[in-house]
PDB file of N, CA and C in Angstrom:
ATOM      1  N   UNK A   1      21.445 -64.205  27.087  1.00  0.00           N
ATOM      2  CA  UNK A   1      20.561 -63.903  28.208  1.00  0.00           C
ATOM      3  C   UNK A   1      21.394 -63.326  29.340  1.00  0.00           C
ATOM      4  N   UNK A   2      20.864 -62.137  29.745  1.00  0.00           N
ATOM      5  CA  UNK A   2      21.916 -61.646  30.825  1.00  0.00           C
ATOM      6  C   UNK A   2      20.841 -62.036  31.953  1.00  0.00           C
ATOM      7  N   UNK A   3      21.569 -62.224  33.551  1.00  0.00           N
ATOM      8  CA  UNK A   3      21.153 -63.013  34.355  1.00  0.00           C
ATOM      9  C   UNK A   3      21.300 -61.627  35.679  1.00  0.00           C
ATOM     10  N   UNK A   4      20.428 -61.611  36.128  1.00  0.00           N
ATOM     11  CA  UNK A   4      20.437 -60.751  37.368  1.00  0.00           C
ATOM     12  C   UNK A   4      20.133 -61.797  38.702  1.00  0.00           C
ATOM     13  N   UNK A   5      20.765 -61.471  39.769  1.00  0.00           N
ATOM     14  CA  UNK A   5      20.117 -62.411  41.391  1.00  0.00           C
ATOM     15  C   UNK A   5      19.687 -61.336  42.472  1.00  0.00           C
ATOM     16  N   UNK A   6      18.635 -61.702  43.463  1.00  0.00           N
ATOM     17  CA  UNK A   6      18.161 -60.504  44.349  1.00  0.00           C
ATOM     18  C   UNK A   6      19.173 -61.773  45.458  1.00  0.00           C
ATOM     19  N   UNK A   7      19.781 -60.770  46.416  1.00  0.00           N
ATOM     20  CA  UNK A   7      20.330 -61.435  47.939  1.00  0.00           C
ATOM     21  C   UNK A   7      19.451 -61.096  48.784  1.00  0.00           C
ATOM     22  N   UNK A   8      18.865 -61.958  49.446  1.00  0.00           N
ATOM     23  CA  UNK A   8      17.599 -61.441  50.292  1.00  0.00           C
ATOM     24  C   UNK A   8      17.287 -62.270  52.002  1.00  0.00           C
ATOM     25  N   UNK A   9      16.735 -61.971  52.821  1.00  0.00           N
ATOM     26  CA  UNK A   9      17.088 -62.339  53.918  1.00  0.00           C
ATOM     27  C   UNK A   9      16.963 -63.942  54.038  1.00  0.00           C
ATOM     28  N   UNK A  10      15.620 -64.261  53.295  1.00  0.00           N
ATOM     29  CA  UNK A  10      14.966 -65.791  53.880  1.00  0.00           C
ATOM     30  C   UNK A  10      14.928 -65.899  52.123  1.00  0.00           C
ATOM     31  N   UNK A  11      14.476 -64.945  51.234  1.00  0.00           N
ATOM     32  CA  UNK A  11      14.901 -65.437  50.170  1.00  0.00           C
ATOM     33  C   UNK A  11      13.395 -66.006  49.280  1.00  0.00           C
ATOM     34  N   UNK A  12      12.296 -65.694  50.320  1.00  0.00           N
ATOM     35  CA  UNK A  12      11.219 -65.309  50.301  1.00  0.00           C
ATOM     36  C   UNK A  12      10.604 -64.203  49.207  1.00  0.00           C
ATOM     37  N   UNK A  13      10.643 -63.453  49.820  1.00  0.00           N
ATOM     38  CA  UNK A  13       9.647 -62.410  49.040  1.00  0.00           C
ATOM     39  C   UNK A  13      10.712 -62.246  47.622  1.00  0.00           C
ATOM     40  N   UNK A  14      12.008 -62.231  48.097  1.00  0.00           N
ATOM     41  CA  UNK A  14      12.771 -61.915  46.693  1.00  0.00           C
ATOM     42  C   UNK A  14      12.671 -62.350  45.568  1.00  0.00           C
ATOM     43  N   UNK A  15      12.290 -64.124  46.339  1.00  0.00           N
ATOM     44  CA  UNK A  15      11.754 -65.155  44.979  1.00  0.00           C
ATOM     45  C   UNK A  15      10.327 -64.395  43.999  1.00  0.00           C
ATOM     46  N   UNK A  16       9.790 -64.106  44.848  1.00  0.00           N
ATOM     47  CA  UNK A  16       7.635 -63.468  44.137  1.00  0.00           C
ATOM     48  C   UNK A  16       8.586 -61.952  43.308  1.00  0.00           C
ATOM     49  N   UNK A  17       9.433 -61.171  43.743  1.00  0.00           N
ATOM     50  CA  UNK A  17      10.338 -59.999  42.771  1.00  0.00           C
ATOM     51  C   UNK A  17      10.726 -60.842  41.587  1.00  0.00           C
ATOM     52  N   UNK A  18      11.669 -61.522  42.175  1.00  0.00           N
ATOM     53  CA  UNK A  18      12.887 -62.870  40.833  1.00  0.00           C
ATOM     54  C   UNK A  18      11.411 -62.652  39.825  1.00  0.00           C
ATOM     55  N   UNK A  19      10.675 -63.698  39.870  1.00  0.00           N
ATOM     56  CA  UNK A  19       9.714 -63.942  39.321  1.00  0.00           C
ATOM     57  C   UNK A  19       8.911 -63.110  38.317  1.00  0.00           C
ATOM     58  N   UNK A  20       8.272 -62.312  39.022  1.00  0.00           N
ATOM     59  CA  UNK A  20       7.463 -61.008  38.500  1.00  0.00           C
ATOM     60  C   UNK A  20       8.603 -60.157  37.801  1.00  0.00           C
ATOM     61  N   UNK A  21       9.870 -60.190  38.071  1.00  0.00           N
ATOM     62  CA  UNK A  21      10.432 -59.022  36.949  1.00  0.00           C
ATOM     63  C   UNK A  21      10.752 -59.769  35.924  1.00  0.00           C
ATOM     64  N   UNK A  22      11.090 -61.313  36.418  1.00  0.00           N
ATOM     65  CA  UNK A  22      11.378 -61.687  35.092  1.00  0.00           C
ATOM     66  C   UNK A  22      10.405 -61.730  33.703  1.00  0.00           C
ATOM     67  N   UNK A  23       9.492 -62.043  34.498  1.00  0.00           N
ATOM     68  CA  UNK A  23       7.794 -61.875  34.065  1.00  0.00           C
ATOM     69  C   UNK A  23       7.764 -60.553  32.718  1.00  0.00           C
ATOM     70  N   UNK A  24       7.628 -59.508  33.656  1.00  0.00           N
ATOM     71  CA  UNK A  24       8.049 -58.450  33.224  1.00  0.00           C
ATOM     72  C   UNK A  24       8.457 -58.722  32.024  1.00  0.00           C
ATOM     73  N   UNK A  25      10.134 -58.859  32.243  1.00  0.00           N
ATOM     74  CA  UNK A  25      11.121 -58.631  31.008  1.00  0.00           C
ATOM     75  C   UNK A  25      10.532 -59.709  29.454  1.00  0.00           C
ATOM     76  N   UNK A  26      10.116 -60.734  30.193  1.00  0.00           N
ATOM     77  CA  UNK A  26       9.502 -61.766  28.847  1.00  0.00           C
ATOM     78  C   UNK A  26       8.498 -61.026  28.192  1.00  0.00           C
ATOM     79  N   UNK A  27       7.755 -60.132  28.977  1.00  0.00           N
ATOM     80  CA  UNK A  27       6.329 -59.535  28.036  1.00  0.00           C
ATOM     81  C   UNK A  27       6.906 -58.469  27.436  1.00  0.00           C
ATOM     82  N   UNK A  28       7.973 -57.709  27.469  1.00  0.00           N
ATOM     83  CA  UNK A  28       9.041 -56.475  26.898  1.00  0.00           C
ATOM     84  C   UNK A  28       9.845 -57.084  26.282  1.00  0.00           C
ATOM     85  N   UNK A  29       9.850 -58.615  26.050  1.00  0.00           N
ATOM     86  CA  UNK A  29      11.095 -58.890  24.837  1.00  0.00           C
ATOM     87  C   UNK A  29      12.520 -58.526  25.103  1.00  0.00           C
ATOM     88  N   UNK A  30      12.515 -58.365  26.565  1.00  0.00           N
ATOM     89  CA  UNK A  30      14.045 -58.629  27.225  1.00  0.00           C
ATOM     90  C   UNK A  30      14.333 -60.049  27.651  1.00  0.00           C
ATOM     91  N   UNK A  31      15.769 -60.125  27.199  1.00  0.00           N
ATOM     92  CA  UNK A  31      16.014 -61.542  27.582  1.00  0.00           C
ATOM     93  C   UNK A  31      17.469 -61.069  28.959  1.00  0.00           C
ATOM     94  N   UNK A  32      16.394 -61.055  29.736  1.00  0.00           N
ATOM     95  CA  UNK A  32      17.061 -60.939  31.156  1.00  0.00           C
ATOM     96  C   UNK A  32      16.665 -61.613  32.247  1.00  0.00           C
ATOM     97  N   UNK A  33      17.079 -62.698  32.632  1.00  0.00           N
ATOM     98  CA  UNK A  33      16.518 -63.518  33.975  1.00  0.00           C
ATOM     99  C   UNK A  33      16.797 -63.219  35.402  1.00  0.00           C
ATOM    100  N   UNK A  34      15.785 -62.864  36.724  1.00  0.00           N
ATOM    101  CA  UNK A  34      15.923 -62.489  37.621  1.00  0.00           C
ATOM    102  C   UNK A  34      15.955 -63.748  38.248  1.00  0.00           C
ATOM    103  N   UNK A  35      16.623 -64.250  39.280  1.00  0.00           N
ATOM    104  CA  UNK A  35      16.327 -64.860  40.197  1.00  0.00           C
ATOM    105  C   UNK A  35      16.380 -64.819  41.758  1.00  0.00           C
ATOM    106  N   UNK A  36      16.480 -65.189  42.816  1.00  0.00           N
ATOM    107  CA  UNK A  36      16.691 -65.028  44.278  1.00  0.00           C
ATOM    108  C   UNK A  36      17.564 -66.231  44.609  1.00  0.00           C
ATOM    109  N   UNK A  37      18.177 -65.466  45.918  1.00  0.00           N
ATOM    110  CA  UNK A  37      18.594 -66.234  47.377  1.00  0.00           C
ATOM    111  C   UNK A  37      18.917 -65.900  48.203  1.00  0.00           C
ATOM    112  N   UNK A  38      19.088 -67.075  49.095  1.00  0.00           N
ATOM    113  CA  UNK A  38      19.158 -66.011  50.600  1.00  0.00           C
ATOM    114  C   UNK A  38      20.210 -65.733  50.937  1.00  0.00           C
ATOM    115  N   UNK A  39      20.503 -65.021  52.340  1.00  0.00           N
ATOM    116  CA  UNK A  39      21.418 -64.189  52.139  1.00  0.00           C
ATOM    117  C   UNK A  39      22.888 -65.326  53.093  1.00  0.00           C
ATOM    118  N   UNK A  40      22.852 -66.260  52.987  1.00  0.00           N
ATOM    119  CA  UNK A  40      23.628 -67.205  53.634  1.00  0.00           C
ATOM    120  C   UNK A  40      24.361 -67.820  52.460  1.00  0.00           C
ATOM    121  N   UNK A  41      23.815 -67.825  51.523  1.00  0.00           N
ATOM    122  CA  UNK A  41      23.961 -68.514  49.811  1.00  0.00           C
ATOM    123  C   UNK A  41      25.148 -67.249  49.244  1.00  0.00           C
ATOM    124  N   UNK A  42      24.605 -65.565  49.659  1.00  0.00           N
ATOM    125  CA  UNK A  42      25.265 -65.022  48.851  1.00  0.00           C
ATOM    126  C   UNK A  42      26.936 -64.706  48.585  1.00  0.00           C
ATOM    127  N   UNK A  43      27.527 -65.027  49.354  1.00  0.00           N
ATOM    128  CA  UNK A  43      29.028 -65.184  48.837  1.00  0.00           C
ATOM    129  C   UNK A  43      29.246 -66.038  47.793  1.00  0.00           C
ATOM    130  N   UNK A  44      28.756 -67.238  48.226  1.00  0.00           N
ATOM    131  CA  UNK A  44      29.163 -68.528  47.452  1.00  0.00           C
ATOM    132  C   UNK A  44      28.572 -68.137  46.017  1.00  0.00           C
ATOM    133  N   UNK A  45      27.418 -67.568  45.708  1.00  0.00           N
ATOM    134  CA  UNK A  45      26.593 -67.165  44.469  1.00  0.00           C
ATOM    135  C   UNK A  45      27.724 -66.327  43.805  1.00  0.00           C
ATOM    136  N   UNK A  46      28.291 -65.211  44.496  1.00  0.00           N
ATOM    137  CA  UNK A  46      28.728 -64.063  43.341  1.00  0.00           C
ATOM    138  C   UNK A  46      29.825 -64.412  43.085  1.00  0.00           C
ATOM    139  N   UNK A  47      31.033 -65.587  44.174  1.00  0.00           N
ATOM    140  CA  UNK A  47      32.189 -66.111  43.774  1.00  0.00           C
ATOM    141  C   UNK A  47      31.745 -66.702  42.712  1.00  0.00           C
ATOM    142  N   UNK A  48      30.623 -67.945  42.472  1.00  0.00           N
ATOM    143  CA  UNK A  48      30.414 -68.385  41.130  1.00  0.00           C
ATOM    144  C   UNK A  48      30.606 -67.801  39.919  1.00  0.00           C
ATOM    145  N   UNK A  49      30.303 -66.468  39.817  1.00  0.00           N
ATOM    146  CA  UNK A  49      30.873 -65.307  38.980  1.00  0.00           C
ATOM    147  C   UNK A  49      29.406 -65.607  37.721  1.00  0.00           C
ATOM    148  N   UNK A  50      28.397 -66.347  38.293  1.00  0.00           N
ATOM    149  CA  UNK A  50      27.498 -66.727  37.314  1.00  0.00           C
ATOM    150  C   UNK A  50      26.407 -65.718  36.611  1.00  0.00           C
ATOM    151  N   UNK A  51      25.999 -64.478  37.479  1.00  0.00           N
ATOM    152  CA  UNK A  51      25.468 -63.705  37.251  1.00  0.00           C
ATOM    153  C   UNK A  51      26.309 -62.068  36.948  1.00  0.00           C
ATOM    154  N   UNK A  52      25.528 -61.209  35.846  1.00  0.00           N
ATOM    155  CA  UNK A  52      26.175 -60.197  35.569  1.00  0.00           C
ATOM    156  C   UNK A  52      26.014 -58.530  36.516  1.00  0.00           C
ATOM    157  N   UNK A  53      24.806 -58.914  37.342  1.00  0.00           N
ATOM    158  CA  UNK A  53      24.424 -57.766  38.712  1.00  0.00           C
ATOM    159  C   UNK A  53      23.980 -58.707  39.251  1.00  0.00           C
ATOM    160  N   UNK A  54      24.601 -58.904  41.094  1.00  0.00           N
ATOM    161  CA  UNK A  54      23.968 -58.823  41.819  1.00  0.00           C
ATOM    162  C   UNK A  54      23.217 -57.284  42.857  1.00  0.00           C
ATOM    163  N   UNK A  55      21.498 -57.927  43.417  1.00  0.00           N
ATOM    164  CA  UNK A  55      20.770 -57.112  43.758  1.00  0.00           C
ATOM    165  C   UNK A  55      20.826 -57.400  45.187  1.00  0.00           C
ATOM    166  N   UNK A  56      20.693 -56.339  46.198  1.00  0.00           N
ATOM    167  CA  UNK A  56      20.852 -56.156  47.376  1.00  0.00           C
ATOM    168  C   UNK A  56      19.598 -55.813  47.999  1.00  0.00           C
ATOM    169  N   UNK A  57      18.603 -56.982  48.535  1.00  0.00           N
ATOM    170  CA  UNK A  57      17.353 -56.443  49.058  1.00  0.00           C
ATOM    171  C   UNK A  57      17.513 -55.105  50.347  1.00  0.00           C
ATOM    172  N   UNK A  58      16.441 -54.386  49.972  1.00  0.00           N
ATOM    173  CA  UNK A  58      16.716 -53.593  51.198  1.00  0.00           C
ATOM    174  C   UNK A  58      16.891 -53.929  52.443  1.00  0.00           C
ATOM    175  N   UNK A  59      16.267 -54.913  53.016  1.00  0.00           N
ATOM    176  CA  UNK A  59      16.621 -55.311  54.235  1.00  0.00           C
ATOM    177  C   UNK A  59      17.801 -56.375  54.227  1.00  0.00           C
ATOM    178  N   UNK A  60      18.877 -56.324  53.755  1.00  0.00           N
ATOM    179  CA  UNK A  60      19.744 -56.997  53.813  1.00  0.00           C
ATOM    180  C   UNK A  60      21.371 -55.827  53.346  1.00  0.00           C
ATOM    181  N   UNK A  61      20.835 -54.443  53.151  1.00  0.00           N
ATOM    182  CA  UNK A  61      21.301 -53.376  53.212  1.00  0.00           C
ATOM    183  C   UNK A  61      22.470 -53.122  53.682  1.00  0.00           C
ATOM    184  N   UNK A  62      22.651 -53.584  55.090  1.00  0.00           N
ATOM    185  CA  UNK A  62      23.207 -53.216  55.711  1.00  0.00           C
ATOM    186  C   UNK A  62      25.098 -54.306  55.182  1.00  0.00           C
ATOM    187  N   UNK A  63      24.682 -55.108  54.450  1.00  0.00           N
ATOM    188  CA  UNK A  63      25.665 -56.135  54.288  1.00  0.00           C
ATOM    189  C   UNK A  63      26.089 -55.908  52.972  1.00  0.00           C
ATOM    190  N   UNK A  64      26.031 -55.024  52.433  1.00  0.00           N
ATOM    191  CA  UNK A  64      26.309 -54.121  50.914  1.00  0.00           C
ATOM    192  C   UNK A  64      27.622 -53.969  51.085  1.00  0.00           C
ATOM    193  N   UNK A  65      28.407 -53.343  51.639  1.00  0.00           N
ATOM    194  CA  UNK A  65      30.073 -53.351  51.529  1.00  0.00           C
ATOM    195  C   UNK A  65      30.132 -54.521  51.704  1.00  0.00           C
ATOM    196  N   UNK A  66      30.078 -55.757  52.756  1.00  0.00           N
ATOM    197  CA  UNK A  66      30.587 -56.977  52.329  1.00  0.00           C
ATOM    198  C   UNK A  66      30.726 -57.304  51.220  1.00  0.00           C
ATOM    199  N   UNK A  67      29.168 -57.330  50.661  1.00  0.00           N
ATOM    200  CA  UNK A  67      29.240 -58.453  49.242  1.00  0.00           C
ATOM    201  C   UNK A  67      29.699 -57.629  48.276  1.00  0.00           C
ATOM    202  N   UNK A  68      29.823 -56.033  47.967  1.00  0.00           N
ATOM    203  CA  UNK A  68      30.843 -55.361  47.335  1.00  0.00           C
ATOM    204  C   UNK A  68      32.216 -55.749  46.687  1.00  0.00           C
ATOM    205  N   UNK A  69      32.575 -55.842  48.274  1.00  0.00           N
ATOM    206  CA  UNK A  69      34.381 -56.443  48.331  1.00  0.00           C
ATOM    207  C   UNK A  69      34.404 -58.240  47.068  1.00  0.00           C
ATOM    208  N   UNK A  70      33.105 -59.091  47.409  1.00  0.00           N
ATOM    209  CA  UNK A  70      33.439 -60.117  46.934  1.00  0.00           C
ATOM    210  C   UNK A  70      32.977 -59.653  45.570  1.00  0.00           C
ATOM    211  N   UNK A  71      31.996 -58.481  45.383  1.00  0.00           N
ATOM    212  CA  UNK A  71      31.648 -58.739  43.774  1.00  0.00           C
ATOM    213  C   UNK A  71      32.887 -58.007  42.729  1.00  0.00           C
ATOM    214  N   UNK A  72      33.496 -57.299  43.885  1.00  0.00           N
ATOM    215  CA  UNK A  72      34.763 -56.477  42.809  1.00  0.00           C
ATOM    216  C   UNK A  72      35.463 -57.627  42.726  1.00  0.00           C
ATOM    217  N   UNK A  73      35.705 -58.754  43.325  1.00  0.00           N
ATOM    218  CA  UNK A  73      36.991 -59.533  42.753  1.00  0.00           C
ATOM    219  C   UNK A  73      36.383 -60.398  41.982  1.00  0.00           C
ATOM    220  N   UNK A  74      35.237 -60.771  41.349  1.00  0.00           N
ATOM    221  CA  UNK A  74      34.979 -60.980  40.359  1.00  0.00           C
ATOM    222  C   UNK A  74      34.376 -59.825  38.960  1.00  0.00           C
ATOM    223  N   UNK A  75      34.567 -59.290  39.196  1.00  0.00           N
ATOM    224  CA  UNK A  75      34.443 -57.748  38.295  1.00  0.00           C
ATOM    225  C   UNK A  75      32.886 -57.977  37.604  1.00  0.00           C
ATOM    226  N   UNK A  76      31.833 -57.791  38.660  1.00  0.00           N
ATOM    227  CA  UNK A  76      30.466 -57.694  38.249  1.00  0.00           C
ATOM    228  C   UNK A  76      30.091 -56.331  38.844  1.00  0.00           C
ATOM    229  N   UNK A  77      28.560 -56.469  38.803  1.00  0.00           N
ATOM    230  CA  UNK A  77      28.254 -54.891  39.282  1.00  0.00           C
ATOM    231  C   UNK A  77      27.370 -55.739  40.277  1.00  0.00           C
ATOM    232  N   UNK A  78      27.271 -54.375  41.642  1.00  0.00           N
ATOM    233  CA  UNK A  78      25.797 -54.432  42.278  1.00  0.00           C
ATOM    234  C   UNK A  78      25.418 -53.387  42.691  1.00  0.00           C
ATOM    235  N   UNK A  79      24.376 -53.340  43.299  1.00  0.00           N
ATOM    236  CA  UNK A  79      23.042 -52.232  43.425  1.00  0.00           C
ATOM    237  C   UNK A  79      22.286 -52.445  44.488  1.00  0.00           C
ATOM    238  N   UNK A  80      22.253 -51.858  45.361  1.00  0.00           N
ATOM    239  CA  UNK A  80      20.740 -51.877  46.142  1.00  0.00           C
ATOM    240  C   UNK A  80      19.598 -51.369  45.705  1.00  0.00           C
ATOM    241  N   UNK A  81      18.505 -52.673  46.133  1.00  0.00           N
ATOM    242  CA  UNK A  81      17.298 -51.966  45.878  1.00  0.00           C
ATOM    243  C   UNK A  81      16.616 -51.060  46.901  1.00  0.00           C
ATOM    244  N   UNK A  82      16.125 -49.673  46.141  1.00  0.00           N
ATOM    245  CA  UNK A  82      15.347 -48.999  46.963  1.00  0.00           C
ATOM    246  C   UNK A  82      14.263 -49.994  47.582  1.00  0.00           C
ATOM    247  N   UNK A  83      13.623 -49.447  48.917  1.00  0.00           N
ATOM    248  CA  UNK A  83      12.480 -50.134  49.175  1.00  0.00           C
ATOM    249  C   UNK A  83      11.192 -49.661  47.996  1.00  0.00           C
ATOM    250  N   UNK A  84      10.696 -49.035  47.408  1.00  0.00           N
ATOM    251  CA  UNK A  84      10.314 -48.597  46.269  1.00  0.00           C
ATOM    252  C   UNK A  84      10.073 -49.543  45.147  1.00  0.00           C
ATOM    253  N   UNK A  85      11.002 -49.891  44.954  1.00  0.00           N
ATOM    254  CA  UNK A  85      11.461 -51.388  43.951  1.00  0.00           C
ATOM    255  C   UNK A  85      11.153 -52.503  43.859  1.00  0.00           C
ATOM    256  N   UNK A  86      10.900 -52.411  45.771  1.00  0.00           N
ATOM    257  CA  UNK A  86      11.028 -53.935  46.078  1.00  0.00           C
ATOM    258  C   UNK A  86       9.443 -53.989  46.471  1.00  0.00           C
ATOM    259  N   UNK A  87       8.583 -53.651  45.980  1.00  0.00           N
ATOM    260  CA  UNK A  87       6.987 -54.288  46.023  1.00  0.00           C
ATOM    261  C   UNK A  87       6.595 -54.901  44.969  1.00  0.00           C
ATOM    262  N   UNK A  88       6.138 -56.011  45.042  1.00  0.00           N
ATOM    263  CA  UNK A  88       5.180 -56.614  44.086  1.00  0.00           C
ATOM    264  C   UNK A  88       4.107 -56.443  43.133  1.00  0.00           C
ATOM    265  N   UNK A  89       4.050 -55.197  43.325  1.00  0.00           N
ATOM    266  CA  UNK A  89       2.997 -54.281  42.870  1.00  0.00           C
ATOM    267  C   UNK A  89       3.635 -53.858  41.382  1.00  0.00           C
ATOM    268  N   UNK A  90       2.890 -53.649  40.432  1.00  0.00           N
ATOM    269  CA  UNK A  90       2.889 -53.020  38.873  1.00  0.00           C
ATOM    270  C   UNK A  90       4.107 -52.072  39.254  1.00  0.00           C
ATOM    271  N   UNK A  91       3.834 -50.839  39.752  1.00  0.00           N
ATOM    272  CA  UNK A  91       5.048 -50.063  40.330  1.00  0.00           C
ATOM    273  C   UNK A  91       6.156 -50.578  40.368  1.00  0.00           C
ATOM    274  N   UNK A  92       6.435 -51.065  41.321  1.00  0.00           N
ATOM    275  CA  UNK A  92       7.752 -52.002  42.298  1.00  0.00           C
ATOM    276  C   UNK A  92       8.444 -52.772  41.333  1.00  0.00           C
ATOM    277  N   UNK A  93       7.438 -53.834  40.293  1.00  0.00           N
ATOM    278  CA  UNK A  93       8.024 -54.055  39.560  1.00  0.00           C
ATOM    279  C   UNK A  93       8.708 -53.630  38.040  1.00  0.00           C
ATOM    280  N   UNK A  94       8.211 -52.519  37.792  1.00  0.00           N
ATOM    281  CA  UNK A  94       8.779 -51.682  36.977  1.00  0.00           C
ATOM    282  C   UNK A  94       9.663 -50.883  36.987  1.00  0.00           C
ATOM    283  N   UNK A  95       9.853 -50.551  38.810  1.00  0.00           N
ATOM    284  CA  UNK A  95      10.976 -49.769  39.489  1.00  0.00           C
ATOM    285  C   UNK A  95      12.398 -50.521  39.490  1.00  0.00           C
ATOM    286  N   UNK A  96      12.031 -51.732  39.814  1.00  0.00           N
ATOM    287  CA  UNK A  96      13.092 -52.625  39.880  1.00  0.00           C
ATOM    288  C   UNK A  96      13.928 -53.031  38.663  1.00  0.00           C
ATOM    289  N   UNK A  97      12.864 -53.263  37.432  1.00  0.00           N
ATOM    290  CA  UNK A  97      13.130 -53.541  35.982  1.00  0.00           C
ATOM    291  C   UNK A  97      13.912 -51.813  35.735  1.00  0.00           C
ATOM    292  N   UNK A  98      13.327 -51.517  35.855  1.00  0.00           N
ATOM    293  CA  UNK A  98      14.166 -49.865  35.434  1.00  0.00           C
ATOM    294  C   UNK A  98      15.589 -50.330  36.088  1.00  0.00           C
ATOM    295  N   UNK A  99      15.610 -50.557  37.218  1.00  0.00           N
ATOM    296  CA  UNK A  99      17.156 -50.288  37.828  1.00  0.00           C
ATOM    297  C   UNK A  99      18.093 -51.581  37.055  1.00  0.00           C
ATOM    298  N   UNK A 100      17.271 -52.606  36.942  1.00  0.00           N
ATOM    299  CA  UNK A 100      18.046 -53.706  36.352  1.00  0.00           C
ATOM    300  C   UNK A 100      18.819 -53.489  34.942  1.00  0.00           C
ATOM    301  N   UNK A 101      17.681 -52.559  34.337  1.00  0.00           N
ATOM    302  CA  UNK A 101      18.247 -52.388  32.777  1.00  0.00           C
ATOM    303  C   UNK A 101      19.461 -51.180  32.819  1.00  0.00           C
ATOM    304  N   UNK A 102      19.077 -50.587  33.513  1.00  0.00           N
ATOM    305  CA  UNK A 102      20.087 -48.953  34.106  1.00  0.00           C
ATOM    306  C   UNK A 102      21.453 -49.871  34.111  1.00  0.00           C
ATOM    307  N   UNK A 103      21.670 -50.659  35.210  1.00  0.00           N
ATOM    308  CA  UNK A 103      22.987 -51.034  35.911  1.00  0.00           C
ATOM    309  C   UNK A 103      23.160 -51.898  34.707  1.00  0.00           C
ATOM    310  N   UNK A 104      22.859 -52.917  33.930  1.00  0.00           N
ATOM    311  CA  UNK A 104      22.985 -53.876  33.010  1.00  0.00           C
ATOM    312  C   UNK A 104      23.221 -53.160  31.490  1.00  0.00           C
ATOM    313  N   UNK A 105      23.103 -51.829  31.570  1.00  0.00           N
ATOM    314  CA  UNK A 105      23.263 -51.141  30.111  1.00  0.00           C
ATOM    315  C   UNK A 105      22.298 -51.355  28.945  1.00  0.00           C
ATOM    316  N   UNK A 106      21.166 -51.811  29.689  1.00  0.00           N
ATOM    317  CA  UNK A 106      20.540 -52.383  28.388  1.00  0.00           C
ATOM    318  C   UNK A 106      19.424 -51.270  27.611  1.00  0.00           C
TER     319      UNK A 106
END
């Protein structure tokens, strides 16, 4: 099971994304788990080295070279999400699943 995390401000809406893409991936017979947190959690998360992409909510954008620097020294990948991606909507979540499988090689 490869494991994706959204970094997100309150960690909120990212959770109803986590959710719905994982959603997603179970009805497509991907075994890929999304989850969330907030963005106070996210150092400590990607040092864990537990997930294989971390995701960069758009509004938390601006803190993308930070968590960069920590995800290269554990040699994972990350990505921002377009705002595009990040709706709850059939769309959004298919936008997002697209980018997950893109960056994850799958």
């Amino acid at each position: 099971m490869k494991k994706a995390v959204i970094i997100c401000s309150a960690g909120m809406s990212s959770s109803l994304m986590a959710k719905k893409t994982t959603n997603f991936f179970n009805e497509k017979g991907f075994e890929i788990e999304v989850t969330a947190v907030n963005l106070s959690e996210g150092n400590k998360v990607i040092e864990s080295g537990e997930y294989e992409l971390y995701l960069i909510s758009p509004q938390t954008r601006m803190y993308f070279d930070d968590f960069a620097k920590v995800v290269a020294a554990v040699n994972k990948k990350i990505a921002i999400i377009p705002p595009q991606a990040y709706v709850p909507m059939p769309s959004g979540i298919t936008k997002l699943a697209d980018l997950i499988t893109h960056e994850l090689e799958v």
